[in-house]
N, C-alpha and C. Protein backbone atom coordinates (compact mmCIF):
# COMPACT_ATOMS: atom_id res chain seq x y z
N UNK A 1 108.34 120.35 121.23
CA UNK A 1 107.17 120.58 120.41
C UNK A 1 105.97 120.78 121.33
N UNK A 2 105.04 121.94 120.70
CA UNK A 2 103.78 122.08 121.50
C UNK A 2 102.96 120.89 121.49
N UNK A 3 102.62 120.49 122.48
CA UNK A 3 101.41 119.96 122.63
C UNK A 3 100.20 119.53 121.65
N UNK A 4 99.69 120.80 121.49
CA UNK A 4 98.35 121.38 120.72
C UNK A 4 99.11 120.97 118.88
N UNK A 5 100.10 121.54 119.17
CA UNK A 5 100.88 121.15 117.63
C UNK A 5 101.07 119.57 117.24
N UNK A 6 101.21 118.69 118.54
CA UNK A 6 101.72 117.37 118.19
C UNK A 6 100.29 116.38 118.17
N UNK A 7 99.59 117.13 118.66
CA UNK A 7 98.10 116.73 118.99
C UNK A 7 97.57 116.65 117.70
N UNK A 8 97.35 117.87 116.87
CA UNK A 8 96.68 117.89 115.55
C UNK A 8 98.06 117.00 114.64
N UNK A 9 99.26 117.13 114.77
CA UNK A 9 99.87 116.06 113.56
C UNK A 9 99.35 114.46 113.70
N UNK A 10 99.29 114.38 115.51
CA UNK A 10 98.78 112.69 115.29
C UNK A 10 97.56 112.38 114.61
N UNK A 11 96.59 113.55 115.12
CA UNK A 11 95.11 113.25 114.54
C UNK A 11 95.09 113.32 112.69
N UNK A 12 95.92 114.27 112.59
CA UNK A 12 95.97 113.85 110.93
C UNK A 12 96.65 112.80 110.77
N UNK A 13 97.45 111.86 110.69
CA UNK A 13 97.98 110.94 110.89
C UNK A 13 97.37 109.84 110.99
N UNK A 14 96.00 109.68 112.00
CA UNK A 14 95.33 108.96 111.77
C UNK A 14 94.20 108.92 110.56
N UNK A 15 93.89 110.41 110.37
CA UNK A 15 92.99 110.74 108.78
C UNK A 15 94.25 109.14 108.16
N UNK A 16 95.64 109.84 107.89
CA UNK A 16 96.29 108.90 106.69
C UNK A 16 96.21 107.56 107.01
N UNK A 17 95.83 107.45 107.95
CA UNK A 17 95.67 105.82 108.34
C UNK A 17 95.00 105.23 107.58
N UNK A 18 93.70 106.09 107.60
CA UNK A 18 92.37 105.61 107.30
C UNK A 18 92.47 105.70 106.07
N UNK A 19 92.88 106.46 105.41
CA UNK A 19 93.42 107.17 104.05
C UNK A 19 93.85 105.93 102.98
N UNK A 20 94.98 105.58 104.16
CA UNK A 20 95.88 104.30 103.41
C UNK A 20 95.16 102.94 103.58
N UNK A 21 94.45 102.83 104.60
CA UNK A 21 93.40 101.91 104.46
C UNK A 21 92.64 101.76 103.81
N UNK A 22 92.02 102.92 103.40
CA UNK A 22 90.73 102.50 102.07
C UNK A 22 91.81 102.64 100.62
N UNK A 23 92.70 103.30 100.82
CA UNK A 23 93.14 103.13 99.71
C UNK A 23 94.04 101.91 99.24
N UNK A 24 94.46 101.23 100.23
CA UNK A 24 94.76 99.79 100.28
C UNK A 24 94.09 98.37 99.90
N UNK A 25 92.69 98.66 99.80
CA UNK A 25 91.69 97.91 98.89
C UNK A 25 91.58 97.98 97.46
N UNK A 26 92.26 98.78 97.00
CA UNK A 26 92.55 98.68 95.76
C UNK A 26 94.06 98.13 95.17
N UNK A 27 94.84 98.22 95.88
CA UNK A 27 96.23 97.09 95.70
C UNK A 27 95.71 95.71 95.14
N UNK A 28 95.24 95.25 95.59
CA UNK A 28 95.07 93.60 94.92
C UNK A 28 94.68 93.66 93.64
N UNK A 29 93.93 94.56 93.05
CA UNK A 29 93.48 94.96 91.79
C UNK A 29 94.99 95.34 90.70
N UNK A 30 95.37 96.85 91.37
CA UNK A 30 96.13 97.37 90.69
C UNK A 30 97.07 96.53 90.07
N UNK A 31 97.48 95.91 91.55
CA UNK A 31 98.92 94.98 91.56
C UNK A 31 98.76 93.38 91.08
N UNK A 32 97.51 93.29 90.63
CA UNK A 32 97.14 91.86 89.90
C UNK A 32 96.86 90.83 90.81
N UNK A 33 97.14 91.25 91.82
CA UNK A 33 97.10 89.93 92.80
C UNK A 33 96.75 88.67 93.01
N UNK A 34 95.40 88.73 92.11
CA UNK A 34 94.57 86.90 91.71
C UNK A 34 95.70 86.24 90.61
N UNK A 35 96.41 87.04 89.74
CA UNK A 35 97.37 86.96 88.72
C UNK A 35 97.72 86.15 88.77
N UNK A 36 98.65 86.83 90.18
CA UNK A 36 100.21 86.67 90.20
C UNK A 36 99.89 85.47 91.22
N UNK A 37 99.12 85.34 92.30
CA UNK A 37 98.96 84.28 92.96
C UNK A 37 98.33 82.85 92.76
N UNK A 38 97.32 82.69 91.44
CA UNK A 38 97.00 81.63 91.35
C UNK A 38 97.71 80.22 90.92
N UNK A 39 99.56 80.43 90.77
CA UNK A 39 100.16 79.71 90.52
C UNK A 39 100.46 78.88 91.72
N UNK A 40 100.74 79.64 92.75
CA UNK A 40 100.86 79.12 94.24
C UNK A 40 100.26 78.25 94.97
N UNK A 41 100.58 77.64 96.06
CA UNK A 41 99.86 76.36 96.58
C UNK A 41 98.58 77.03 97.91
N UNK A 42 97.69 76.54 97.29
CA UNK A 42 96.10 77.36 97.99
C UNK A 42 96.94 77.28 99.16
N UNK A 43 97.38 76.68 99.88
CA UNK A 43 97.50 77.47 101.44
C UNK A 43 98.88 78.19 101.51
N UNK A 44 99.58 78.44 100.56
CA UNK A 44 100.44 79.95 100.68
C UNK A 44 99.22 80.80 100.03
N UNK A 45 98.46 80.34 99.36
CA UNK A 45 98.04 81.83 98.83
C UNK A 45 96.97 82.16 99.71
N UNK A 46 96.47 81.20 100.93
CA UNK A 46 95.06 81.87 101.99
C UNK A 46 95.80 82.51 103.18
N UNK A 47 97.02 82.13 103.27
CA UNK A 47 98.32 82.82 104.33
C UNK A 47 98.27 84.25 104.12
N UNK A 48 99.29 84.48 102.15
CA UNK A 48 99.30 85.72 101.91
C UNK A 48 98.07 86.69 102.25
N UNK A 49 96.40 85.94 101.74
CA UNK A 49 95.42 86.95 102.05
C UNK A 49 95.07 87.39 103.35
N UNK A 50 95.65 86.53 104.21
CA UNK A 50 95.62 86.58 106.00
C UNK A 50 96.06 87.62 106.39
N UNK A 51 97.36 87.51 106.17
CA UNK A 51 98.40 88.61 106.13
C UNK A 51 97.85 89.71 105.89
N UNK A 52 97.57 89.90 104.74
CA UNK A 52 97.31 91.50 103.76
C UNK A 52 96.07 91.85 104.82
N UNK A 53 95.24 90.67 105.16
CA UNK A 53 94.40 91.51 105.96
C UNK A 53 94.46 91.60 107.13
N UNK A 54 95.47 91.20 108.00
CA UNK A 54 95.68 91.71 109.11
C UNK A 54 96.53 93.31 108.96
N UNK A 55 97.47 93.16 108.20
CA UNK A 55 98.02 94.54 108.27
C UNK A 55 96.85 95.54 107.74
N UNK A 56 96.03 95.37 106.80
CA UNK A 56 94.89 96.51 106.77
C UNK A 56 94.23 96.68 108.26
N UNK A 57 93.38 95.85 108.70
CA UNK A 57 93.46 96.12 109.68
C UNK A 57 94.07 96.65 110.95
N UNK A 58 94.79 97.03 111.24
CA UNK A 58 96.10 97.16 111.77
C UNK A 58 96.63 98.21 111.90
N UNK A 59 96.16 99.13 110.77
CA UNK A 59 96.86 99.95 109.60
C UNK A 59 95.40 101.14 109.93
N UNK A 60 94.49 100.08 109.92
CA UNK A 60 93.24 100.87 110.03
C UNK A 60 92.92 100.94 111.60
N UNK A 61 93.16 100.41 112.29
CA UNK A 61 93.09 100.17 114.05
C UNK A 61 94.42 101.65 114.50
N UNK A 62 95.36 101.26 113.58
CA UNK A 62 96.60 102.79 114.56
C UNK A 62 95.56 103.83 113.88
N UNK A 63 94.83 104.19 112.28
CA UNK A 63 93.62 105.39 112.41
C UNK A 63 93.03 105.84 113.71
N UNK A 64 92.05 104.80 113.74
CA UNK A 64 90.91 105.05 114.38
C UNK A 64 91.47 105.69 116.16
N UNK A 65 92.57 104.54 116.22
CA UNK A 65 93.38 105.05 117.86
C UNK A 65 93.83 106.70 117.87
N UNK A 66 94.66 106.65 116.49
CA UNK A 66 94.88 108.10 116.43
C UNK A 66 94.26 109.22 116.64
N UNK A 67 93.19 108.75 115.93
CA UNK A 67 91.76 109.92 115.80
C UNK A 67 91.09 109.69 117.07
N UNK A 68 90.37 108.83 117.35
CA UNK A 68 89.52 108.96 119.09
C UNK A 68 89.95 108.94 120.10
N UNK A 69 92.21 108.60 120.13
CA UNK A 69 92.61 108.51 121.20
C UNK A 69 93.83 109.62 121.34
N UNK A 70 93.46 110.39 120.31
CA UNK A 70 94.44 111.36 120.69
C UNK A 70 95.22 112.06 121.67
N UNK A 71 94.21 112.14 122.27
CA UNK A 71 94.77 112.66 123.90
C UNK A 71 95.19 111.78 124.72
N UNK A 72 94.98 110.72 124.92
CA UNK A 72 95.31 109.67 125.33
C UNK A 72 96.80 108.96 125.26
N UNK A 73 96.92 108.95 123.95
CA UNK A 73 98.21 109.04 122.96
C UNK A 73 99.17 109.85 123.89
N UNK A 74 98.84 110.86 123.92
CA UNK A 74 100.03 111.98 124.08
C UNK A 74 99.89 112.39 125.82
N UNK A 75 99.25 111.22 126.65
CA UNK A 75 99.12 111.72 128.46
C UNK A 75 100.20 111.01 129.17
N UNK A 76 101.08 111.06 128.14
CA UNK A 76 102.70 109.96 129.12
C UNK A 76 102.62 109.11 129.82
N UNK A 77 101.31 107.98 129.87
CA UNK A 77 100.80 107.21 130.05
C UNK A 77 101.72 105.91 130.05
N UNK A 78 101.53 104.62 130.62
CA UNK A 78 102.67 103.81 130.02
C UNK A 78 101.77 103.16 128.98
N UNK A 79 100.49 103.11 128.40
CA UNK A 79 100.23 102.68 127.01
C UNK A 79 100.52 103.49 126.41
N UNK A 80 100.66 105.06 126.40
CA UNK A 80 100.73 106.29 125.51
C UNK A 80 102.58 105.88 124.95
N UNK A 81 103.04 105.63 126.18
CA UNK A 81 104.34 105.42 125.70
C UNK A 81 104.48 104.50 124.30
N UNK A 82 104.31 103.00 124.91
CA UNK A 82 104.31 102.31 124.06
C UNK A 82 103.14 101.92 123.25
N UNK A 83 102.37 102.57 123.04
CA UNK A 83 101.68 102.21 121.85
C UNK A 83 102.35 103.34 121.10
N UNK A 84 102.82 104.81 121.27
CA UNK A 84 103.75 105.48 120.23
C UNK A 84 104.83 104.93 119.98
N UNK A 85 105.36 103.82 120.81
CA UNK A 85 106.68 103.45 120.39
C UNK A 85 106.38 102.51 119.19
N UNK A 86 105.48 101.61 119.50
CA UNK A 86 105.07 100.45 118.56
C UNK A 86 104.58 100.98 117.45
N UNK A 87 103.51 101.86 117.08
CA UNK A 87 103.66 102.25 115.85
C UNK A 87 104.69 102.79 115.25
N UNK A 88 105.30 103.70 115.68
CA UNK A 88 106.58 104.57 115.34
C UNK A 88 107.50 102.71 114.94
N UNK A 89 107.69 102.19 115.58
CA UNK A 89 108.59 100.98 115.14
C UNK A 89 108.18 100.25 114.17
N UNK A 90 107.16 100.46 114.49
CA UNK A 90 106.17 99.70 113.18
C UNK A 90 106.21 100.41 111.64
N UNK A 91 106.01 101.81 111.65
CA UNK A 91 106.56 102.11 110.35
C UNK A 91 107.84 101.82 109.85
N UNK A 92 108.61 102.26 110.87
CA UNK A 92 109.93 102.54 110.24
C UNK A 92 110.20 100.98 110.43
N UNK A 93 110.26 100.02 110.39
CA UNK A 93 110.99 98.70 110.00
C UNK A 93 110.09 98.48 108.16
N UNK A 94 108.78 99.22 108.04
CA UNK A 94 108.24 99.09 106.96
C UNK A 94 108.72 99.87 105.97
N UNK A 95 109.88 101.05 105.95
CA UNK A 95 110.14 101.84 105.24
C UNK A 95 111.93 100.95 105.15
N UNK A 96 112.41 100.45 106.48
CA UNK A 96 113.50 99.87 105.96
C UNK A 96 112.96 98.44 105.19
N UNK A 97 112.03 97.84 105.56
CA UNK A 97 111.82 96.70 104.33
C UNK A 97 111.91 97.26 102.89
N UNK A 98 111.15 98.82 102.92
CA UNK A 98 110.70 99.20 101.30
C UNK A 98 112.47 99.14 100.90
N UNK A 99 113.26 99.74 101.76
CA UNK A 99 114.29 100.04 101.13
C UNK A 99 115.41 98.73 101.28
N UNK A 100 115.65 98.21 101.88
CA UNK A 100 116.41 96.86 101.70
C UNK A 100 115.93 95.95 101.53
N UNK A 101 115.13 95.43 101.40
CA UNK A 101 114.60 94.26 101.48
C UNK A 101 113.85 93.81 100.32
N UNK A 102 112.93 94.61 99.64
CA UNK A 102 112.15 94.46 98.62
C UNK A 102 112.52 94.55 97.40
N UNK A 103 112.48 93.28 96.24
CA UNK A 103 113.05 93.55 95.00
C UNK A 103 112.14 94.05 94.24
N UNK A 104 112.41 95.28 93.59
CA UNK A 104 111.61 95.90 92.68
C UNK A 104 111.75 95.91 91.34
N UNK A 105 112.40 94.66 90.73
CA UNK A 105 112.45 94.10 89.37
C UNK A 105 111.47 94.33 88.91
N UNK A 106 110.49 93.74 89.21
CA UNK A 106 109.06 93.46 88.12
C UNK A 106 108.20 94.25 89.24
N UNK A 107 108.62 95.30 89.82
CA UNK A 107 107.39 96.42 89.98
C UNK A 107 106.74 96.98 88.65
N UNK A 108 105.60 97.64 89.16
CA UNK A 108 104.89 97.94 87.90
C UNK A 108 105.44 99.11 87.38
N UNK A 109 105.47 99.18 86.10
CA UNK A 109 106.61 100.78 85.94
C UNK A 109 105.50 101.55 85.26
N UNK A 110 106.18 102.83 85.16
CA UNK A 110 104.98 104.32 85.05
C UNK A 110 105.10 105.31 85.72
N UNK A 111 104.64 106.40 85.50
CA UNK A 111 104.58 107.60 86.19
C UNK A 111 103.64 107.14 87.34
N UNK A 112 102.13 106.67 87.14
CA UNK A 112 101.44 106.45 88.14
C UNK A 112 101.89 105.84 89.57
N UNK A 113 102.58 104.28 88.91
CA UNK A 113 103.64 103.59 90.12
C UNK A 113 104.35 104.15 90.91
N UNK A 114 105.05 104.96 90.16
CA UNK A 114 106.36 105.69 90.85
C UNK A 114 105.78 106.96 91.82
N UNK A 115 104.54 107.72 90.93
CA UNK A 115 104.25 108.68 92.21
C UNK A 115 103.41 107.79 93.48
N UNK A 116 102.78 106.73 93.01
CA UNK A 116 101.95 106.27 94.31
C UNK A 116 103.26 105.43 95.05
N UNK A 117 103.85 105.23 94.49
CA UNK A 117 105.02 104.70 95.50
C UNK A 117 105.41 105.70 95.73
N UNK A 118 105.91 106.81 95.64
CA UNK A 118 106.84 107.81 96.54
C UNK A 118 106.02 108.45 97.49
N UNK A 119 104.75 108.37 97.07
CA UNK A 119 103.77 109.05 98.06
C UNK A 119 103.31 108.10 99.43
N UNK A 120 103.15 106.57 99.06
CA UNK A 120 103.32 105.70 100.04
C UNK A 120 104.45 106.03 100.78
N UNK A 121 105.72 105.71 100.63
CA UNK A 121 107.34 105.76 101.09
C UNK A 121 107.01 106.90 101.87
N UNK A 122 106.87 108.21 101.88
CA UNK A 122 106.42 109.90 101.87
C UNK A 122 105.82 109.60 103.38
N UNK A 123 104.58 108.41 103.16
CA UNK A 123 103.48 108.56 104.65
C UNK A 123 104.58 107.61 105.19
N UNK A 124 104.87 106.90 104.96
CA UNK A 124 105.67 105.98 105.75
C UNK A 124 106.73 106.78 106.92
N UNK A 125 107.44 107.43 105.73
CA UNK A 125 107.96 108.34 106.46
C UNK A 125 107.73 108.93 107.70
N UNK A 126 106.75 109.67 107.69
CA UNK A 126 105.71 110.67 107.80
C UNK A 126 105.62 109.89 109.27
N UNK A 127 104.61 108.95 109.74
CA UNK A 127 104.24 108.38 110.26
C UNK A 127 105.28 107.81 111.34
N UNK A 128 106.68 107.32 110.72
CA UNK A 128 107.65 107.21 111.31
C UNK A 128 107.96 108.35 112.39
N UNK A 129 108.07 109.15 111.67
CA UNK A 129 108.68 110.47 112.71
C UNK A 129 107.66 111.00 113.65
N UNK A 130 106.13 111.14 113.22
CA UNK A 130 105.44 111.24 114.19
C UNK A 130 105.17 110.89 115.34
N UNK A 131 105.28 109.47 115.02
CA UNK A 131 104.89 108.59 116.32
C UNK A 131 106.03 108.30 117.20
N UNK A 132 107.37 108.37 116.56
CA UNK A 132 108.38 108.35 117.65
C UNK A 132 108.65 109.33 118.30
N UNK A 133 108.23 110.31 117.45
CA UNK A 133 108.05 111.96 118.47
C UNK A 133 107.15 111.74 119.17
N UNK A 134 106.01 111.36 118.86
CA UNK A 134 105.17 111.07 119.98
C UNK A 134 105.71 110.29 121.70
N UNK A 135 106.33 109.34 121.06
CA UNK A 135 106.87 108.34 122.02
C UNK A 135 108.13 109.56 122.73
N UNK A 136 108.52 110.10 122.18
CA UNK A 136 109.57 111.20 122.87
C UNK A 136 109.08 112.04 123.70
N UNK A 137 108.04 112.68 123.02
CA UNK A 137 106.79 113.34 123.92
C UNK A 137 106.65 112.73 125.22
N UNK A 138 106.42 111.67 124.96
CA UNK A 138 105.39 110.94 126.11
C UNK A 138 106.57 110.71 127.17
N UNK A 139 107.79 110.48 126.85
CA UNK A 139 108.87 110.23 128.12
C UNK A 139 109.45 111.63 128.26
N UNK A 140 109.13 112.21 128.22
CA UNK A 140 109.78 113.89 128.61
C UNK A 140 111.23 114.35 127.78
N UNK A 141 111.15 113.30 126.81
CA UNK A 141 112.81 114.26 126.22
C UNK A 141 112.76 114.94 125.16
N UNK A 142 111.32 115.52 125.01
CA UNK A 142 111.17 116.43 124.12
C UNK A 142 110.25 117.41 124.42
């Protein structure tokens, strides 16, 4: 893959970062979250909010890298390496959670659910393959 070609997929990539980040502030809403958690014992439920906000963050930190470190990213660097490896690993263990791991009994059902979930799953994807191409990039076997 060109260069110039793998250059603009990361930088969009990070747009979806950012994308999924602001659009990730609205999950606790959608998905009821004060709901479903106020049965729980206050310190599982200040854990769970820990959590949720470290991965936004996180989520929003591989953006911003994407976008201002683009080139950087892709100079076969040994952070270029592994910071493409680590995100790239980082999605894809999140797309095998979506798919083994997560019971979707009492997901929310609807047309809406189902397309914002396939469209989540979609970047997940997405993101997966980028960044390990990236990481392929960056060690010469591509």
């Amino acid at each position: 893959m060109k260069q110039e070609v793998l250059h603009t997929i990361v930088y969009l990539c990070g747009l979806g970062h950012i994308a999924l980040s602001a659009g990730s502030l609205a999950i606790p809403k959608l998905l009821q979250w004060s709901t479903h958690l106020k049965n729980i014992p206050l310190l599982l439920r200040q854990m769970f909010w820990t959590y949720a906000g470290y991965i936004l963050v996180i989520n929003f930190s591989f953006g911003v890298i994407s976008i201002i470190g683009t080139d950087e990213l892709l100079d076969h660097s040994f952070l270029a390496k592994y910071i493409t490896l680590f995100i790239g690993l980082y999605w894809l263990a999140r797309v095998i959670i979506q798919f083994f791991y997560f019971d979707r009994t009492n997901a929310p059902k609807g047309l809406l659910y189902t397309l914002g979930e396939a469209a989540l799953v979609l970047l997940f994807i997405l993101f997966t393959i980028v960044y390990l191409t990236a990481f392929l990039y960056n060690i010469a076997w591509i």
